[in-house]
N, C-alpha and C. Protein backbone atom coordinates (compact mmCIF):
# COMPACT_ATOMS: atom_id res chain seq x y z
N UNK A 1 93.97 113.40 122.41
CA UNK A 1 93.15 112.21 122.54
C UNK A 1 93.86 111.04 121.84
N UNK A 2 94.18 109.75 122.70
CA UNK A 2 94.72 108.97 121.88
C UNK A 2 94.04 107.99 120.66
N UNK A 3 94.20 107.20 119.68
CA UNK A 3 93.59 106.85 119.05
C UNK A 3 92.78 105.60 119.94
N UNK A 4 93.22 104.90 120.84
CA UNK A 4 91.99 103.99 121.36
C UNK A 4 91.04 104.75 121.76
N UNK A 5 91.18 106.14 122.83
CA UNK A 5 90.20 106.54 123.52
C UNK A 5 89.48 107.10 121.96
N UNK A 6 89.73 107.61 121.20
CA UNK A 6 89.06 108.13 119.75
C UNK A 6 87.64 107.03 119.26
N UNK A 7 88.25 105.50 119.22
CA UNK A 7 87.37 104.50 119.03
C UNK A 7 86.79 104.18 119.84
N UNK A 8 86.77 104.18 121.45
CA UNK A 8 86.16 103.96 122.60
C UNK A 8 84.75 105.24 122.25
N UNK A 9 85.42 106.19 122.28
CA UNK A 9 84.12 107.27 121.27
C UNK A 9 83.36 107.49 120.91
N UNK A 10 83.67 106.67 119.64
CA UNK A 10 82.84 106.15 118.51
C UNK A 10 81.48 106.78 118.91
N UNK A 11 80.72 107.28 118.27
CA UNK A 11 79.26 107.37 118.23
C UNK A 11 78.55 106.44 117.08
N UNK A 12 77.61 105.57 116.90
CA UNK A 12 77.12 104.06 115.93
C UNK A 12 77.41 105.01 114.57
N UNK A 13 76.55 106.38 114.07
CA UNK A 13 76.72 106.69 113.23
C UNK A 13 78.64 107.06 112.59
N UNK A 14 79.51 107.35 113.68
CA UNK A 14 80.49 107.25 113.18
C UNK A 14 81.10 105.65 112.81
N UNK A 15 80.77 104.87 113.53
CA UNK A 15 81.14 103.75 113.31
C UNK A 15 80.96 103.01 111.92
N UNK A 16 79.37 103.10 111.45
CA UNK A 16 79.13 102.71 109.91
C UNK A 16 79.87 103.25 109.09
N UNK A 17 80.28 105.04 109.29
CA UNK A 17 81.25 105.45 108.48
C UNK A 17 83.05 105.00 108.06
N UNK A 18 83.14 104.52 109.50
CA UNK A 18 84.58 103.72 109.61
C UNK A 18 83.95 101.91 108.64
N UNK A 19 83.10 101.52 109.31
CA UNK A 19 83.00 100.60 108.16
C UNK A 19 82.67 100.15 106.96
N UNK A 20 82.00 101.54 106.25
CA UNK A 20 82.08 101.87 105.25
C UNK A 20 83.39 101.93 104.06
N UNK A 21 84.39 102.47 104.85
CA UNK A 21 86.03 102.75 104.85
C UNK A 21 86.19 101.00 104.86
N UNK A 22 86.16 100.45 105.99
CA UNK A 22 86.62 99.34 105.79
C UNK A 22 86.20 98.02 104.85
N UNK A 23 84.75 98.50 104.57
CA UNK A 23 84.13 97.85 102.94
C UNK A 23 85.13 98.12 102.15
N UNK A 24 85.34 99.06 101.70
CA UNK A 24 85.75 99.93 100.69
C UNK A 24 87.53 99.27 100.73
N UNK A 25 88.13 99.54 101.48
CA UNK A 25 89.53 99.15 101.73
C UNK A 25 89.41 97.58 101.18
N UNK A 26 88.96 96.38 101.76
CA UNK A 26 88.68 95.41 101.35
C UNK A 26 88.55 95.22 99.95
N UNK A 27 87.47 95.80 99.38
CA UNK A 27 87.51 95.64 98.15
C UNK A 27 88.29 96.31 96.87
N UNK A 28 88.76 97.26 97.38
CA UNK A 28 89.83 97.91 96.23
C UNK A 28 91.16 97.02 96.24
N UNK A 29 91.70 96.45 98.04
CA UNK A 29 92.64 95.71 97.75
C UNK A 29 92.66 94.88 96.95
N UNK A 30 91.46 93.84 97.20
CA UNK A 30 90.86 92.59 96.34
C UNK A 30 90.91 93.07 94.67
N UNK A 31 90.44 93.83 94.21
CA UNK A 31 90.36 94.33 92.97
C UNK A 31 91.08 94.94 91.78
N UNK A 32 92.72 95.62 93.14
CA UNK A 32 93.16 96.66 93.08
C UNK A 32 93.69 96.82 90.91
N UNK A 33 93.55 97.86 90.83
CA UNK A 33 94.08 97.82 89.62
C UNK A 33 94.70 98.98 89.32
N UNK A 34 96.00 98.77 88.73
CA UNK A 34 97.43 99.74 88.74
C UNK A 34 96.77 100.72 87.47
N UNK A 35 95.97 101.08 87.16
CA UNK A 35 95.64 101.93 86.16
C UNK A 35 95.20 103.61 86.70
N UNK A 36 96.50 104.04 85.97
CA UNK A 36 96.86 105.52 86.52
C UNK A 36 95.69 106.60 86.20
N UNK A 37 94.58 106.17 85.01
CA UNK A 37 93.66 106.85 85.03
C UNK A 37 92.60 106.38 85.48
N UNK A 38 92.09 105.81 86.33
CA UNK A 38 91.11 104.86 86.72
C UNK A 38 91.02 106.27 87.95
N UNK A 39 92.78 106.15 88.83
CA UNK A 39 93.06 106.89 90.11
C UNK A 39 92.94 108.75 90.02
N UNK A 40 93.45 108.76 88.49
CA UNK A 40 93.18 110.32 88.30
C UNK A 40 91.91 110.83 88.40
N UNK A 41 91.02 109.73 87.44
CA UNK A 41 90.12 110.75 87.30
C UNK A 41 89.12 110.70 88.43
N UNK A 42 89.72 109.08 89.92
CA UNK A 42 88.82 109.49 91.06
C UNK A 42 89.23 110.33 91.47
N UNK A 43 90.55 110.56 91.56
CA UNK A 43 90.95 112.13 92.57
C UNK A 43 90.33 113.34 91.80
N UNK A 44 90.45 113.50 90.42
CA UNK A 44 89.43 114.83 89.93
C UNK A 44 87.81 114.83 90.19
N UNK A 45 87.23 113.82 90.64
CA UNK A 45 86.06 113.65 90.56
C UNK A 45 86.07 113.74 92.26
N UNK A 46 86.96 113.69 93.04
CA UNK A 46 86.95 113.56 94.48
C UNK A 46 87.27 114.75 94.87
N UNK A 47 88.16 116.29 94.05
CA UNK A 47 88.67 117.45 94.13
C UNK A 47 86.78 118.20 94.10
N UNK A 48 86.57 117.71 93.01
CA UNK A 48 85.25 118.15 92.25
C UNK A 48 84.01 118.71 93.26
N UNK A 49 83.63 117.47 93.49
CA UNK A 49 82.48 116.76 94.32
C UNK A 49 82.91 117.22 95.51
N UNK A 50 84.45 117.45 96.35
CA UNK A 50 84.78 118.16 97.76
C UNK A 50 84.22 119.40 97.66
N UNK A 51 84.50 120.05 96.90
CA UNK A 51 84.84 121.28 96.75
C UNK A 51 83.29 121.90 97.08
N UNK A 52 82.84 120.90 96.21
CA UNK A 52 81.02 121.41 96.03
C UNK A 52 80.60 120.86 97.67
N UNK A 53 80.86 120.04 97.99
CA UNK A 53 80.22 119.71 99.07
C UNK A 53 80.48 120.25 100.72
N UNK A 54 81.97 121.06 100.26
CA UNK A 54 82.28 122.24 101.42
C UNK A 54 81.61 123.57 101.31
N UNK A 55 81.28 123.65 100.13
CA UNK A 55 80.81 125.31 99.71
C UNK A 55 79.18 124.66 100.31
N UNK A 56 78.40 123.31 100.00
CA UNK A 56 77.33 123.25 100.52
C UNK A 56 76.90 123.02 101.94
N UNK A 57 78.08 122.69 102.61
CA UNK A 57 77.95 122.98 104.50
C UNK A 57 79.02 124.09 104.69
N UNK A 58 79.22 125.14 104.15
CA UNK A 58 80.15 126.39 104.70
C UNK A 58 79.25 126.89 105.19
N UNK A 59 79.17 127.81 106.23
CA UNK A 59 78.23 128.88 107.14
C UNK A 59 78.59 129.97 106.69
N UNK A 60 77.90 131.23 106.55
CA UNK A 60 77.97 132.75 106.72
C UNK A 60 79.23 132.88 107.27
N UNK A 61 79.21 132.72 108.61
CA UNK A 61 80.20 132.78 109.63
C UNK A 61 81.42 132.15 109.39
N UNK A 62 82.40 132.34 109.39
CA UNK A 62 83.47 131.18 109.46
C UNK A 62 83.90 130.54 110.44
N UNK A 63 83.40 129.75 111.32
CA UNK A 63 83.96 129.18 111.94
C UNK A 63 84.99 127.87 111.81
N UNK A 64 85.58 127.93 112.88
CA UNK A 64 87.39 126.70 112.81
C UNK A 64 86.17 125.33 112.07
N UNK A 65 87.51 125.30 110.89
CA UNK A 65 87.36 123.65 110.15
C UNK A 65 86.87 122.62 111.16
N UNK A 66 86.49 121.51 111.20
CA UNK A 66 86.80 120.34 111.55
C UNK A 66 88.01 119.62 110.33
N UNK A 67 88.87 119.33 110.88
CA UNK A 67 89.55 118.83 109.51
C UNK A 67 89.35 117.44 109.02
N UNK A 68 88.64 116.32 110.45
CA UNK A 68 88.23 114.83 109.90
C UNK A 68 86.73 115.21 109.04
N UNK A 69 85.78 116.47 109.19
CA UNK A 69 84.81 116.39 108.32
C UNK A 69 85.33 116.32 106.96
N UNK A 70 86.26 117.45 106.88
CA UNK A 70 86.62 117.82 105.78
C UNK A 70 87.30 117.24 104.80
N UNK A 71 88.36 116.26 105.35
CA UNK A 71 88.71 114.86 104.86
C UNK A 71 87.73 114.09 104.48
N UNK A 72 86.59 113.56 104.94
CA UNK A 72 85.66 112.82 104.96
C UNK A 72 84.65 113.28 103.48
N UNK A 73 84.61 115.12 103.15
CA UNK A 73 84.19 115.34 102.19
C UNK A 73 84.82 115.17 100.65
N UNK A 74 86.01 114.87 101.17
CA UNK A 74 86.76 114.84 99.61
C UNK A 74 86.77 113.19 99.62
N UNK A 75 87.13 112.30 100.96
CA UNK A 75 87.71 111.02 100.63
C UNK A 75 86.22 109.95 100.16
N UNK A 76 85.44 111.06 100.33
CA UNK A 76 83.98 109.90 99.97
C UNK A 76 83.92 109.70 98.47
N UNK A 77 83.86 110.83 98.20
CA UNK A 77 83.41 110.80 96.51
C UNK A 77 84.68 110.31 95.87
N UNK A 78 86.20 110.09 96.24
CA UNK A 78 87.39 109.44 95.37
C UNK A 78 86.76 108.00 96.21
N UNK A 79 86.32 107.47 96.67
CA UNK A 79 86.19 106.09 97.54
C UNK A 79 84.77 105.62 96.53
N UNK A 80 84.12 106.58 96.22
CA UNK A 80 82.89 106.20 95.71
C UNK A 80 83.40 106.08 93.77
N UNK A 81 83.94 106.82 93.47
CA UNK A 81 84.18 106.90 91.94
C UNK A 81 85.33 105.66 92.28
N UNK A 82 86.15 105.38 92.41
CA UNK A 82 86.98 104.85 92.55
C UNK A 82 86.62 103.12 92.71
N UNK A 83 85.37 103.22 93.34
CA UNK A 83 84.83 101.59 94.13
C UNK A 83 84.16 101.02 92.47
N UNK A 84 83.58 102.46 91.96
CA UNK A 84 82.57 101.93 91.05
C UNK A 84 83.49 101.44 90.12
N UNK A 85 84.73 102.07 89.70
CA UNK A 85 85.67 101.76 88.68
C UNK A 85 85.86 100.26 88.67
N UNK A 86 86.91 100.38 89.99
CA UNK A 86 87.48 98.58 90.37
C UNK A 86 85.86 97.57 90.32
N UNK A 87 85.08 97.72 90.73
CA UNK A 87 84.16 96.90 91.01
C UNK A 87 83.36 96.56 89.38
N UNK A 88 83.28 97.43 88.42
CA UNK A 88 82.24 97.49 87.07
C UNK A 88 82.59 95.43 86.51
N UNK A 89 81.46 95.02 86.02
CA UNK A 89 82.14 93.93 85.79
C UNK A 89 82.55 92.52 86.51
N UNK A 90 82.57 92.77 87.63
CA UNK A 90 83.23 92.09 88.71
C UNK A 90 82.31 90.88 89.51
N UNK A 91 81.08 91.60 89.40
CA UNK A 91 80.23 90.70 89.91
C UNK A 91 79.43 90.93 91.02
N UNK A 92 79.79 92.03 91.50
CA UNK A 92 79.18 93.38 92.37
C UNK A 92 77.92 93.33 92.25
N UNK A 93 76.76 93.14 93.15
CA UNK A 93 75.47 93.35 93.13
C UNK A 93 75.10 94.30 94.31
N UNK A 94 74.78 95.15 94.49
CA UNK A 94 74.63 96.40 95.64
C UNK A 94 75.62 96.53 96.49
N UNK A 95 76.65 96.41 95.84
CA UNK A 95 78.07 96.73 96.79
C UNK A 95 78.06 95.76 97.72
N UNK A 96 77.62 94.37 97.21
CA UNK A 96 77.85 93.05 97.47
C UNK A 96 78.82 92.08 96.75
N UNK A 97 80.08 91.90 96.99
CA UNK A 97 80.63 91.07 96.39
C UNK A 97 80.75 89.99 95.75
N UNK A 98 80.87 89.49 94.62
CA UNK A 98 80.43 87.91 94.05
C UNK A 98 81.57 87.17 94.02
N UNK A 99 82.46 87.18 94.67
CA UNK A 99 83.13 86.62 95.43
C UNK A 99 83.02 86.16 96.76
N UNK A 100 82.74 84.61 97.40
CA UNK A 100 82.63 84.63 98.41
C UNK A 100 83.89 85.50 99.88
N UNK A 101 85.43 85.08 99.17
CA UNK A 101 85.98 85.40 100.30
C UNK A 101 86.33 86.99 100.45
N UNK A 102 85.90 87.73 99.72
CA UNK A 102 85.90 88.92 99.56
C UNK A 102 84.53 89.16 100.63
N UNK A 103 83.59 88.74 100.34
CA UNK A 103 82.42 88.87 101.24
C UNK A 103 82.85 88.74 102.84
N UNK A 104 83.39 87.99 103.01
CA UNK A 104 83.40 87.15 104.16
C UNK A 104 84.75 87.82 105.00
N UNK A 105 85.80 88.18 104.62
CA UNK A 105 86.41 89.41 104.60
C UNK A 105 86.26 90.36 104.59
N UNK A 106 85.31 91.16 104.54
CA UNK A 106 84.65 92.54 104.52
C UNK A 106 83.77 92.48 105.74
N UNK A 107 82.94 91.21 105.93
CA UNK A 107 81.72 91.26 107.23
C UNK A 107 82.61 90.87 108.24
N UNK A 108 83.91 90.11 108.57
CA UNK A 108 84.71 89.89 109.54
C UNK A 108 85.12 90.94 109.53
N UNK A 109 85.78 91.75 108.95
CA UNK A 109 86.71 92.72 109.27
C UNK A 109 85.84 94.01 110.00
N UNK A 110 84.63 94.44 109.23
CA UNK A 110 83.53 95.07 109.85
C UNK A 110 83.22 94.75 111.34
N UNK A 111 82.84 93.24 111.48
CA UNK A 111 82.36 92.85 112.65
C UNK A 111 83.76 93.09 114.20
N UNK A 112 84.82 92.98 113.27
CA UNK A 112 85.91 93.11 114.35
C UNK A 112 86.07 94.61 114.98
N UNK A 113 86.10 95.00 113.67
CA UNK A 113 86.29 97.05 114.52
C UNK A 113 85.10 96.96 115.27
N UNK A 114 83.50 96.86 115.00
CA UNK A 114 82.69 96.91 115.66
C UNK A 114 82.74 96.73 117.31
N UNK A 115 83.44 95.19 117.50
CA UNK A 115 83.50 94.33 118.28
C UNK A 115 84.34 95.18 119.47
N UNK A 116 85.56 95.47 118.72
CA UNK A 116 86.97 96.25 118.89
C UNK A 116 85.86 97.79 119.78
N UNK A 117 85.65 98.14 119.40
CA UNK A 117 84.75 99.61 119.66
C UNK A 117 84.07 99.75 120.70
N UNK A 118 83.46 98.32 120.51
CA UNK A 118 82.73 98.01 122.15
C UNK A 118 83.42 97.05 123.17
N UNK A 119 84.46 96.94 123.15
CA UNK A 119 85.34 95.94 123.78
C UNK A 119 86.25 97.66 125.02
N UNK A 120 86.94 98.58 123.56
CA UNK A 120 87.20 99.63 124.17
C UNK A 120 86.36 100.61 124.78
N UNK A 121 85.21 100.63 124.31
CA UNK A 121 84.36 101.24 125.42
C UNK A 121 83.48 100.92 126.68
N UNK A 122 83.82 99.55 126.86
CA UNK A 122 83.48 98.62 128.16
C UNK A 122 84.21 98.77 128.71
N UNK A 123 86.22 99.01 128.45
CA UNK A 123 86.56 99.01 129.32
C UNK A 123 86.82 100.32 130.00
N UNK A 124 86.51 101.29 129.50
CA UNK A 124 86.97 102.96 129.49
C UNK A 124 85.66 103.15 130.81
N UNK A 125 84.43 102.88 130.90
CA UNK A 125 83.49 102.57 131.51
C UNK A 125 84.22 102.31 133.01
N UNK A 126 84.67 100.90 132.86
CA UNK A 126 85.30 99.94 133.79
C UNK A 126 86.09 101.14 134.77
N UNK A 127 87.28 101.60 133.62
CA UNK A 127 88.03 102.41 134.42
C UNK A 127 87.45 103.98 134.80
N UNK A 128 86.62 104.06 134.50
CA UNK A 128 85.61 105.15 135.18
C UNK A 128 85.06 105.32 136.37
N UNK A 129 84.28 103.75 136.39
CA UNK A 129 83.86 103.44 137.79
C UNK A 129 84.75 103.08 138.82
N UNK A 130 86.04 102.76 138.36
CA UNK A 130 86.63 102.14 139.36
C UNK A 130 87.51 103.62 140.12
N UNK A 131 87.40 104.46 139.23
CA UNK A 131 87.86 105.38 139.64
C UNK A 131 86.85 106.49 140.00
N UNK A 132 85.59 106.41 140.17
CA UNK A 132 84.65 106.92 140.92
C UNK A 132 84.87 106.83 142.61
N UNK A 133 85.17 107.89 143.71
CA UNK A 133 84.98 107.35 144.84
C UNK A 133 83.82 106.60 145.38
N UNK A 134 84.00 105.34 146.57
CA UNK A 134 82.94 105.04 147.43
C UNK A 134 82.31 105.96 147.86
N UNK A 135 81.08 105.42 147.97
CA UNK A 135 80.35 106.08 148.84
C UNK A 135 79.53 105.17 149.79
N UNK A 136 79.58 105.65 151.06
CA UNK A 136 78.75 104.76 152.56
C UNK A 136 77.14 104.64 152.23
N UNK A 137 76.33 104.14 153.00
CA UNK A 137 74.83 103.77 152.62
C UNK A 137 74.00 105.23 152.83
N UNK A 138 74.80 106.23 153.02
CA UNK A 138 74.06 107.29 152.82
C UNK A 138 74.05 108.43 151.82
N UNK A 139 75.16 107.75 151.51
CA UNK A 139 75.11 108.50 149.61
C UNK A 139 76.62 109.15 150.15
N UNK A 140 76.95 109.85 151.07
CA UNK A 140 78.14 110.44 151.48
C UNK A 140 79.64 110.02 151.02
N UNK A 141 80.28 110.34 150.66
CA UNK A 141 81.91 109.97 150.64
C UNK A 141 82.20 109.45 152.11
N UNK A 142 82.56 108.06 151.96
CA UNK A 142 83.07 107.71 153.76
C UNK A 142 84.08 108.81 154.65
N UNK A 143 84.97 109.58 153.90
CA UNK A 143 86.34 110.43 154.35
C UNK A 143 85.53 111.71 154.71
């Protein structure tokens, strides 16, 4: 599957999750701070919190990984310890920025994948129908 048809995809609930990611990206750049334990102890707190949160959706059964869930279980909690770090101080009010262009940068960039998502799945549509055969006024294939 290529990565456009992946975003053409999209289901809304995956989408908040991608812009969640792209909150998050935004503001660590904006913030970023070179402090080697700030990053350790999100990755131990992101090892931590995975670990627990695979053992709490593992089945009896073993069935095949998903491996983007499974990514998704470790990269939340280093994205979440990690946001709270850079952000403490800052001016952050509900994972609202007090910075305007940080704000305004985060809801554009959001609004674009969004945009982007339904732009590629209008046209995937497009080329669906167009590649549907005719059919005559009796419902029949003309051939």
């Amino acid at each position: 599957m290529t990565l456009l048809r992946y975003f053409a995809n999209l289901r809304p609930g995956k989408q908040v999750l991608w812009c969640y990611l792209i909150w998050y990206l935004v503001s660590a750049i904006a913030l970023f701070e070179p402090d080697l334990l700030l990053w350790l102890n999100s990755l131990g707190l992101s090892l931590i919190i995975g670990v627990g949160l695979m053992l709490s959706v593992s089945r009896a059964v073993r069935a095949p990984s998903d491996h983007w869930t499974t990514l998704r279980l470790f990269l939340m909690p280093f994205c979440v310890s990690s946001f709270a770090a850079l952000t403490k101080g800052k001016g952050y009010v509900l994972l609202i920025p007090g910075r305007g262009e940080v704000l305004t940068v985060s809801l554009v960039a959001c609004g674009a994948f969004l945009l982007a998502c339904r732009l590629l799945r209008g046209q995937r549509r497009l080329r669906n129908d167009s590649q549907t055969p005719a059919t005559d006024r009796t419902g029949t294939d003309p051939l």
